[in-house]
Structures are given as structure tokens and as C-alpha cells.
C-alpha atoms as a PDB file:
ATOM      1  CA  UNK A   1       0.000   0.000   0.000  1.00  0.00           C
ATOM      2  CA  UNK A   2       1.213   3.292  -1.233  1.00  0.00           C
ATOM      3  CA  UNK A   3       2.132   6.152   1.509  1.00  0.00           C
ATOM      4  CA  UNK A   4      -1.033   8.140  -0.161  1.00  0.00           C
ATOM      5  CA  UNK A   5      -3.270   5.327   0.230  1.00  0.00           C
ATOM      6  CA  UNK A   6      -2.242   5.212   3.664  1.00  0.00           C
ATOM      7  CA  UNK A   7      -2.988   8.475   4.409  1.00  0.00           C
ATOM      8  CA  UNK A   8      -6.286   8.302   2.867  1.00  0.00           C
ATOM      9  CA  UNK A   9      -7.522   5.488   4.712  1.00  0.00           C
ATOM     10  CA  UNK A  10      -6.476   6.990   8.294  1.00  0.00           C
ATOM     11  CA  UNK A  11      -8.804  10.326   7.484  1.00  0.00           C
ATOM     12  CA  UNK A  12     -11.645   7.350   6.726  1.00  0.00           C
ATOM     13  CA  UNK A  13     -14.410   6.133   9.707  1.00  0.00           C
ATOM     14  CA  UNK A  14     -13.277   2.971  11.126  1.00  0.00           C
ATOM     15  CA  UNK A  15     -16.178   0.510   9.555  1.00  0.00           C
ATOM     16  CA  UNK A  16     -14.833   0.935   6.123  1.00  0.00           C
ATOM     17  CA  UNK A  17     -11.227   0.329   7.101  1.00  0.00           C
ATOM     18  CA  UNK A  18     -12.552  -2.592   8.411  1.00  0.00           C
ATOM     19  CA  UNK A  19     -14.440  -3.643   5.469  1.00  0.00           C
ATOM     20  CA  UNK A  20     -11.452  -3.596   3.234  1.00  0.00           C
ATOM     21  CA  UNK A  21      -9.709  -5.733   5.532  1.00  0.00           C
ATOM     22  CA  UNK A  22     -11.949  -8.204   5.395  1.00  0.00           C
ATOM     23  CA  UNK A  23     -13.236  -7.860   1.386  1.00  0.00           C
ATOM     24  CA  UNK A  24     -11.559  -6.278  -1.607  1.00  0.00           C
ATOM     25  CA  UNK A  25     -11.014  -2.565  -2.114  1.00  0.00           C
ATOM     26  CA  UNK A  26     -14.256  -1.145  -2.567  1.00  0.00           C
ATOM     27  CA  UNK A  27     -13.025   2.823  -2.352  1.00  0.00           C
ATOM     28  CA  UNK A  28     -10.201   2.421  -5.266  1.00  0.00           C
ATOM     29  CA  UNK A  29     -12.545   0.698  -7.337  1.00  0.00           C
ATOM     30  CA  UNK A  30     -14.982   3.417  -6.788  1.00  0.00           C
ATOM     31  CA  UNK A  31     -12.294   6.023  -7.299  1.00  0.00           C
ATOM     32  CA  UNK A  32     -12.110   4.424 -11.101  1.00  0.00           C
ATOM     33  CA  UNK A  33     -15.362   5.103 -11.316  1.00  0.00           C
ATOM     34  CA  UNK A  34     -18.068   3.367 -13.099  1.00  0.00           C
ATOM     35  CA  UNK A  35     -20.611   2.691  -9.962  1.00  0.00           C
ATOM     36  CA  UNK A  36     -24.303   4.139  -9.249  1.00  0.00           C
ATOM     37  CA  UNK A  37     -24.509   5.368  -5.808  1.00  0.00           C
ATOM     38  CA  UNK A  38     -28.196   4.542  -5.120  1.00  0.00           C
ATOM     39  CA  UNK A  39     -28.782   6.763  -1.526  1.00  0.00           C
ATOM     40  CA  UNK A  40     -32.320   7.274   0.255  1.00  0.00           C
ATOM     41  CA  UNK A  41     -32.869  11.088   0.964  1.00  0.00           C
ATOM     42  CA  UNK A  42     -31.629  11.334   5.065  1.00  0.00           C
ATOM     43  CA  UNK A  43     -33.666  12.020   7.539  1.00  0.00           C
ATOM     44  CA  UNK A  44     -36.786  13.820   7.425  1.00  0.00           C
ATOM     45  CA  UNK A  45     -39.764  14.923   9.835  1.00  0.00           C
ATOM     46  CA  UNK A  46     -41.806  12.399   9.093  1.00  0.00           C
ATOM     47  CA  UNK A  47     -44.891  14.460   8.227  1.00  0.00           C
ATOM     48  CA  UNK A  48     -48.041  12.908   6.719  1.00  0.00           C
ATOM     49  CA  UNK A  49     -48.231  13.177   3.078  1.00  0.00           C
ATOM     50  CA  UNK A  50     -51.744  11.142   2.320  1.00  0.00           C
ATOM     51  CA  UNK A  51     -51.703  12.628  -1.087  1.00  0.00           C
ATOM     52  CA  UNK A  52     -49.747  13.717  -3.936  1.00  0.00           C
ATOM     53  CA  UNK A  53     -49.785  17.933  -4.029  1.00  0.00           C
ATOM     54  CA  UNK A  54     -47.440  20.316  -6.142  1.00  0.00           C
ATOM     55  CA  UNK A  55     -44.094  18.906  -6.023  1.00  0.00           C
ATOM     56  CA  UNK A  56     -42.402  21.937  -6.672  1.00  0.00           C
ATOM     57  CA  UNK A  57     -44.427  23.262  -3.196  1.00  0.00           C
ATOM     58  CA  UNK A  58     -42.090  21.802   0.163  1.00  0.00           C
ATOM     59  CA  UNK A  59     -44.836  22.691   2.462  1.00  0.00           C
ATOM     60  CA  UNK A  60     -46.666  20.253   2.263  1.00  0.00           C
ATOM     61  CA  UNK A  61     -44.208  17.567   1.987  1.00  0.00           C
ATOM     62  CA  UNK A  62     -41.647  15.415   4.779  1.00  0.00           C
ATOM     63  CA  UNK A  63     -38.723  17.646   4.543  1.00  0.00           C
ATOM     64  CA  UNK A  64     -35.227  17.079   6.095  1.00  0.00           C
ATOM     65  CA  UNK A  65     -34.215  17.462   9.607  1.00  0.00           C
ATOM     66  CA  UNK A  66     -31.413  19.337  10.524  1.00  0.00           C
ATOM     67  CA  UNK A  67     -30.118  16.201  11.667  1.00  0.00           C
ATOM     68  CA  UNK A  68     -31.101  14.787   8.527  1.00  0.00           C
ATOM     69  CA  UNK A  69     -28.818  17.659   6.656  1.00  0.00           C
ATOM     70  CA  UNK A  70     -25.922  16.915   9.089  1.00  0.00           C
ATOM     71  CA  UNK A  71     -26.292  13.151   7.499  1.00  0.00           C
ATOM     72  CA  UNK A  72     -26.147  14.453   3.991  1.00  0.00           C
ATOM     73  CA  UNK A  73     -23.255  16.689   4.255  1.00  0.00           C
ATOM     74  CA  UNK A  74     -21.452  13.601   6.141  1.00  0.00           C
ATOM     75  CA  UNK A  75     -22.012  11.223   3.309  1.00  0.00           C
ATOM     76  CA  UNK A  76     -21.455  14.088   0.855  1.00  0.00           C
ATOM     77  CA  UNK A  77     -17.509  14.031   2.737  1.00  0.00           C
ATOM     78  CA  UNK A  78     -16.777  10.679   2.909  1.00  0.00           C
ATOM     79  CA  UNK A  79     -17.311  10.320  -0.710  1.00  0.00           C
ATOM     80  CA  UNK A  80     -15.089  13.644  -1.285  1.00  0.00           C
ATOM     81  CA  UNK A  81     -12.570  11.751   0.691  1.00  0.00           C
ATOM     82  CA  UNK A  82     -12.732   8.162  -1.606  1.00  0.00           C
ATOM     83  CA  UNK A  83     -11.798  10.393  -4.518  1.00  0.00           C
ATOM     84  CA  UNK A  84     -15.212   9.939  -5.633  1.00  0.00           C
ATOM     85  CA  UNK A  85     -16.039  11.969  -9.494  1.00  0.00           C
ATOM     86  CA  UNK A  86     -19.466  12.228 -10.395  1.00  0.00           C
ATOM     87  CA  UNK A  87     -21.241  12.137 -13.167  1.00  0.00           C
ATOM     88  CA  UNK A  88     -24.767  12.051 -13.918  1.00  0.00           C
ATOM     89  CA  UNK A  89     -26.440  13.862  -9.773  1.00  0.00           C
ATOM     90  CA  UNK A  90     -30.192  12.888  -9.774  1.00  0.00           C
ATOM     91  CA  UNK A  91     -32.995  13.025  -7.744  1.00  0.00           C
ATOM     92  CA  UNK A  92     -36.641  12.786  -7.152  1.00  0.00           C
ATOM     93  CA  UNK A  93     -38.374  15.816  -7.304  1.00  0.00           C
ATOM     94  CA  UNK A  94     -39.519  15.711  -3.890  1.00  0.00           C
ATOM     95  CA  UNK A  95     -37.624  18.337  -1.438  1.00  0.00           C
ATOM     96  CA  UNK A  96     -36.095  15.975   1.147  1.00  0.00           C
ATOM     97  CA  UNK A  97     -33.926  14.354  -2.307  1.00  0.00           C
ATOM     98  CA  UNK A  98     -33.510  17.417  -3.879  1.00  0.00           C
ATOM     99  CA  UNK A  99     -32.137  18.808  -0.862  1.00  0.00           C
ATOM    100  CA  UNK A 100     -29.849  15.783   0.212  1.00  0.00           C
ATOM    101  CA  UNK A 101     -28.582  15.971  -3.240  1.00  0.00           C
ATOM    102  CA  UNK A 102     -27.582  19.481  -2.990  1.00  0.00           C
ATOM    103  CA  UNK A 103     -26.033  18.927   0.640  1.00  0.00           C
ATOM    104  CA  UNK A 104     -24.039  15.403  -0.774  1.00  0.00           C
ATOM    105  CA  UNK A 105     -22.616  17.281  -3.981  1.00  0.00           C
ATOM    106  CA  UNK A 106     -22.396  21.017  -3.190  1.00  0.00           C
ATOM    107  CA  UNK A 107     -24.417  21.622  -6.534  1.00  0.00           C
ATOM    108  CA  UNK A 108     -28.410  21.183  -7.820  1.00  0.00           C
ATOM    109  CA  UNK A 109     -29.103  17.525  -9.289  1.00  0.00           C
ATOM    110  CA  UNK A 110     -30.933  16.888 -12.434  1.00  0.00           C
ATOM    111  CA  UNK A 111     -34.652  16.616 -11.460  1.00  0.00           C
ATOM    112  CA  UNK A 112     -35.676  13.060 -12.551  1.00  0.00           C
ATOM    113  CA  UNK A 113     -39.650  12.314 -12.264  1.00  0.00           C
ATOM    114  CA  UNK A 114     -38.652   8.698 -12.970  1.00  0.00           C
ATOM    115  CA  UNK A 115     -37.272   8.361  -9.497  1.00  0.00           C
ATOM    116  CA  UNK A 116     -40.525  10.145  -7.932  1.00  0.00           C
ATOM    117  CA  UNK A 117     -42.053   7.507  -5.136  1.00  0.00           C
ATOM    118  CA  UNK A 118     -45.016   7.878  -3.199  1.00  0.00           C
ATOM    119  CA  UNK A 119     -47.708   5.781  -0.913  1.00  0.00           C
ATOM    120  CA  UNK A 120     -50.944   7.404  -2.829  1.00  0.00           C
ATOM    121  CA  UNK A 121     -50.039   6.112  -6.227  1.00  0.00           C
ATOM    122  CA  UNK A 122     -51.534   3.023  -8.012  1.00  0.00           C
ATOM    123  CA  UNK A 123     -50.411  -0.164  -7.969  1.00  0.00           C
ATOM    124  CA  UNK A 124     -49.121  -0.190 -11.406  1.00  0.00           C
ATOM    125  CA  UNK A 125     -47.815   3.405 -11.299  1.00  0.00           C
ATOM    126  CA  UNK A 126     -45.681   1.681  -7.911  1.00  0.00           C
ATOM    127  CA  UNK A 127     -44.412  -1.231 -10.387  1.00  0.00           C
ATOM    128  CA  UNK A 128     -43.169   1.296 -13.201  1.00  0.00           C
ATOM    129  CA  UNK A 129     -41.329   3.322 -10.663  1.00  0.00           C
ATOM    130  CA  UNK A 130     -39.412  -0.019 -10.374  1.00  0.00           C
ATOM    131  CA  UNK A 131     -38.518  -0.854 -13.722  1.00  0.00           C
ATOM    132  CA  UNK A 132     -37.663   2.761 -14.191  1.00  0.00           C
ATOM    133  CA  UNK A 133     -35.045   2.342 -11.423  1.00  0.00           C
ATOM    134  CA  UNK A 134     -34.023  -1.033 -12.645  1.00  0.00           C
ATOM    135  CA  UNK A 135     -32.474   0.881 -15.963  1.00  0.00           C
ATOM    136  CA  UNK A 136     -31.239   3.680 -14.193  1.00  0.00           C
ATOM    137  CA  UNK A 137     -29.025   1.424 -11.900  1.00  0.00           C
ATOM    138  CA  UNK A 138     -27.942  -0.678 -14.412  1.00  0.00           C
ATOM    139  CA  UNK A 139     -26.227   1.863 -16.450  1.00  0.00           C
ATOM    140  CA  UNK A 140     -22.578   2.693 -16.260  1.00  0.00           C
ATOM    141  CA  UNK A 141     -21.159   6.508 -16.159  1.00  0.00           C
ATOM    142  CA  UNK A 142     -18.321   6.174 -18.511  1.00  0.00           C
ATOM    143  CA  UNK A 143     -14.973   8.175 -18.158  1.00  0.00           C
ATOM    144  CA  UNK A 144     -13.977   7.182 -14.710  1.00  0.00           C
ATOM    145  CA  UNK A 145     -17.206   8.912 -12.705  1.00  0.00           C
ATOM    146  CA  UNK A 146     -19.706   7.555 -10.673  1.00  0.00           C
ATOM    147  CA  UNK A 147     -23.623   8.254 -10.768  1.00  0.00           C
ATOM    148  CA  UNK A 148     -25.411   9.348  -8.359  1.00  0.00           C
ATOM    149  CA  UNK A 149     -29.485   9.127  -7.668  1.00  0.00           C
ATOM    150  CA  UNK A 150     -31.543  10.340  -4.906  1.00  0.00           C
ATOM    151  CA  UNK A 151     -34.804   8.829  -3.969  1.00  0.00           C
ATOM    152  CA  UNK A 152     -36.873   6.774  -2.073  1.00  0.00           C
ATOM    153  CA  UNK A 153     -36.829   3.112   0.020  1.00  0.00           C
ATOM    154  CA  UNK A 154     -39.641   1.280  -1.565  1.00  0.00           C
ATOM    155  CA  UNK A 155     -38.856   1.134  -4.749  1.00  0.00           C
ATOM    156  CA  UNK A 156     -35.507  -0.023  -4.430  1.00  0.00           C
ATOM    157  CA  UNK A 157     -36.772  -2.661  -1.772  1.00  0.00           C
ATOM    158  CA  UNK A 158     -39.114  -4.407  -4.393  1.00  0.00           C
ATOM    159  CA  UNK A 159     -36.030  -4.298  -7.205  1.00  0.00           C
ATOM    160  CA  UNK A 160     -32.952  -5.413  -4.882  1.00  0.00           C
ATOM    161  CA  UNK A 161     -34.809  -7.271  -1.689  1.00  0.00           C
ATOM    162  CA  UNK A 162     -32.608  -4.050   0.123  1.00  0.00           C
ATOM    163  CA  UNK A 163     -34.555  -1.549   2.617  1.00  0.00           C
ATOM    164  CA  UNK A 164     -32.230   1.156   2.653  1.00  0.00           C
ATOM    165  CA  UNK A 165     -32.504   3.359   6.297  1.00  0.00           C
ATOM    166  CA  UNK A 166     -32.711   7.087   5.878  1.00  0.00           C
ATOM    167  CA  UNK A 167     -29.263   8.412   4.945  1.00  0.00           C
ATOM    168  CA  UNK A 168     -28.322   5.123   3.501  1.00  0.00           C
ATOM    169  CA  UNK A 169     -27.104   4.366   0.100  1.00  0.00           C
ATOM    170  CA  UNK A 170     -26.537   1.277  -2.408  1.00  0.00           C
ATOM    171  CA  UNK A 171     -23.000   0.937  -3.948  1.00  0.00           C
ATOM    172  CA  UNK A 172     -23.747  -0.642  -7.171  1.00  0.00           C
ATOM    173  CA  UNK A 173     -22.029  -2.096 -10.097  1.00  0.00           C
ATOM    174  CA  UNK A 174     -23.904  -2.200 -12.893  1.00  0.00           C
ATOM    175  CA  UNK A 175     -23.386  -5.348 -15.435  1.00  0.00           C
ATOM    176  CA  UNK A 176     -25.519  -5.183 -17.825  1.00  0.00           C
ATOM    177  CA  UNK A 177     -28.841  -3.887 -19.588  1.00  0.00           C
ATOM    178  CA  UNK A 178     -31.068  -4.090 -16.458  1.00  0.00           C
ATOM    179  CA  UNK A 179     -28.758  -6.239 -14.232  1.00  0.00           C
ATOM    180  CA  UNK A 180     -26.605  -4.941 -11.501  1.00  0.00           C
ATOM    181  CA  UNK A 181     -24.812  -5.653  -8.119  1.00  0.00           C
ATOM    182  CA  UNK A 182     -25.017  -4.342  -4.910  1.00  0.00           C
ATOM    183  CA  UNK A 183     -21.658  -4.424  -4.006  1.00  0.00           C
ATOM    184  CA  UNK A 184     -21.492  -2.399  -0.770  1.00  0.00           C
ATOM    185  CA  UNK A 185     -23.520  -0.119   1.359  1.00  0.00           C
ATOM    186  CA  UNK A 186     -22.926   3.468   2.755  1.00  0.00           C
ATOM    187  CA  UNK A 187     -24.151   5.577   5.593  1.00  0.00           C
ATOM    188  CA  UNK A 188     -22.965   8.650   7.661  1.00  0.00           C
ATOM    189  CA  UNK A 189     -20.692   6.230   9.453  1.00  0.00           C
ATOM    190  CA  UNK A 190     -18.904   4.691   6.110  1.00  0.00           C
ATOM    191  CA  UNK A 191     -18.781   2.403   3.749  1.00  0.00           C
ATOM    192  CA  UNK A 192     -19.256  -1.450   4.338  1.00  0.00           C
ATOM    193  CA  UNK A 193     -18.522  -3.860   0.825  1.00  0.00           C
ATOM    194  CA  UNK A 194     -20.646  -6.360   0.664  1.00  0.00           C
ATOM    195  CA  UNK A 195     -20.096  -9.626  -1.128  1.00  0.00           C
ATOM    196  CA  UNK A 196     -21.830 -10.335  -4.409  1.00  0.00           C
ATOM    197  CA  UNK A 197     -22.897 -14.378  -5.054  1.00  0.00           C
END
């Protein structure tokens, strides 16, 4: 291991230095880029939404907590630390992604109304949110950068049998058209690989 590598990994939280003990090197392989960073929005207040309103209107809607902005900004510095480039930044239209975006990056993401989740829609509306994510994480950001999308916990828990945690995020590696890996998983304490069968 190189002195800079060395360095690096003593500036990183202690469950991800443990992880690449104990699996391969996640971070460089994210630093070559190439990998969707799937993250829930982080926390929010939990308000009722029973039904869809103006999405462009945040009063109405679950916004984030200031602990829930702490999260983002965490997240948005360990992956500043792993060297991370990205590409393609987007996120549901609601506020609470919108806004972790903004905290994780330091810049607006592309509004994507294919990511958009709620509760109130129909059943078939629910299943097309799925296989709208399904493509999105199965397509690789060429040129050494990573994507990274902003939305919600069902949807991804239908397509990957994963219930991401607020502030949580999939690290995966796409193969090919609409087939992917979940290769590791990443929170405001680090990064934890995760095997792939």
C-alpha cells in the first residue's frame, strides 16, 4: 500500500477500514469510477403526506431534519474523501432528495420524475417506478465517474430485496442492460462492501 493510500484510509471512519480488511477494495474501485450510488434522501420529519400535491411546493411535503442535513453533508464528505467523481447527480423531485442531493454534492441535481415515489399512487404506477429504477441502476457513467441518484426506500426494496434506512445508500455495479450488483452499502458512518454471489 502506497504512503497516499495510507494516508487516505487513516482520514476514513473505522467501519470501512474494516471492510477492506476483510473484502476487496471497494473505495479504489470506486475512485475508477463506473458505480451508481443509489442513496435514500436522510432524515426527514416524518410528516403525513396522504396525497400527492405540487411537487415543486415543500410545504406540504416530509422535509429534512437538521439532523437529517448533518447526514447528507457527512455522506457528501466521505465520498469527497474516496476520490469519488461524479457524473450524472439525480434526484426525485420531492424536497427531502432534492435537498440531500444538494447537501451530498455542493451543486443542484438533475430533477428526474422517474425516481418520484409515493404511498398514494396506483399499484401499477408503484411497479413502473421499479422498472424505471431497474435501468437507471444498471447503467454505467463512462470516463472514470460515478452516478449518483436520490430517492426513495420502496422502490428499491421491491427491485434489490434491500430496505435502505434514511441516509443510507446502495454501492452498485452495474453489469448489464437491467442487471446490476449491490456491491457495498454506505451511511454517515462509512462504507461497508458487501459480497456479491
Amino acid at each position: 500500500m502506497t504512503l497516499h493510500r495510507r494516508s487516505l484510509l487513516a482520514l476514513l471512519p473505522a467501519p470501512f477500514i474494516a471492510s477492506c480488511a476483510s473484502t476487496r477494495d471497494l473505495a479504489a474501485d470506486m475512485r475508477r469510477g463506473g458505480y451508481v450510488i443509489y442513496l435514500r434522501h436522510a432524515q426527514s420529519d416524518g410528516k403525513p403526506e396522504p396525497a400527492l400535491g405540487d411537487i415543486k411546493d415543500c410545504l406540504w411535503q416530509s422535509n429534512l431534519t437538521p439532523a437529517g442535513k448533518t447526514q447528507a453533508t457527512a455522506i457528501g464528505q466521505i465520498l469527497k474523501g474516496l476520490d469519488v467523481r461524479y457524473g450524472q447527480i439525480g434526484s426525485s423531485p420531492f424536497c427531502r432528495c432534492r435537498d440531500t442531493a444538494q447537501l451530498v454534492t455542493g451543486r443542484p441535481a438533475q430533477i428526474m420524475p422517474e425516481l418520484q415515489y409515493h404511498a398514494s399512487q396506483s399499484p401499477n404506477a408503484q411497479a413502473a417506478a421499479v422498472e424505471r429504477l431497474r435501468i437507471l441502476v444498471s447503467n454505467r457513467e463512462p470516463g472514470g465517474r460515478c452516478t449518483l441518484l436520490v430517492g426513495h426506500a420502496p422502490p428499491f426494496k421491491v427491485l434489490a430485496g434491500i430496505e435502505l434506512a434514511e441516509a443510507q445508500a446502495a454501492i452498485i455495479r452495474p453489469r448489464q442492460t437491467k442487471e446490476f450488483d449491490v456491491v457495498g452499502l454506505l451511511d454517515p458512518s462509512g462504507v461497508q462492501s458487501r459480497e456479491v454471489a
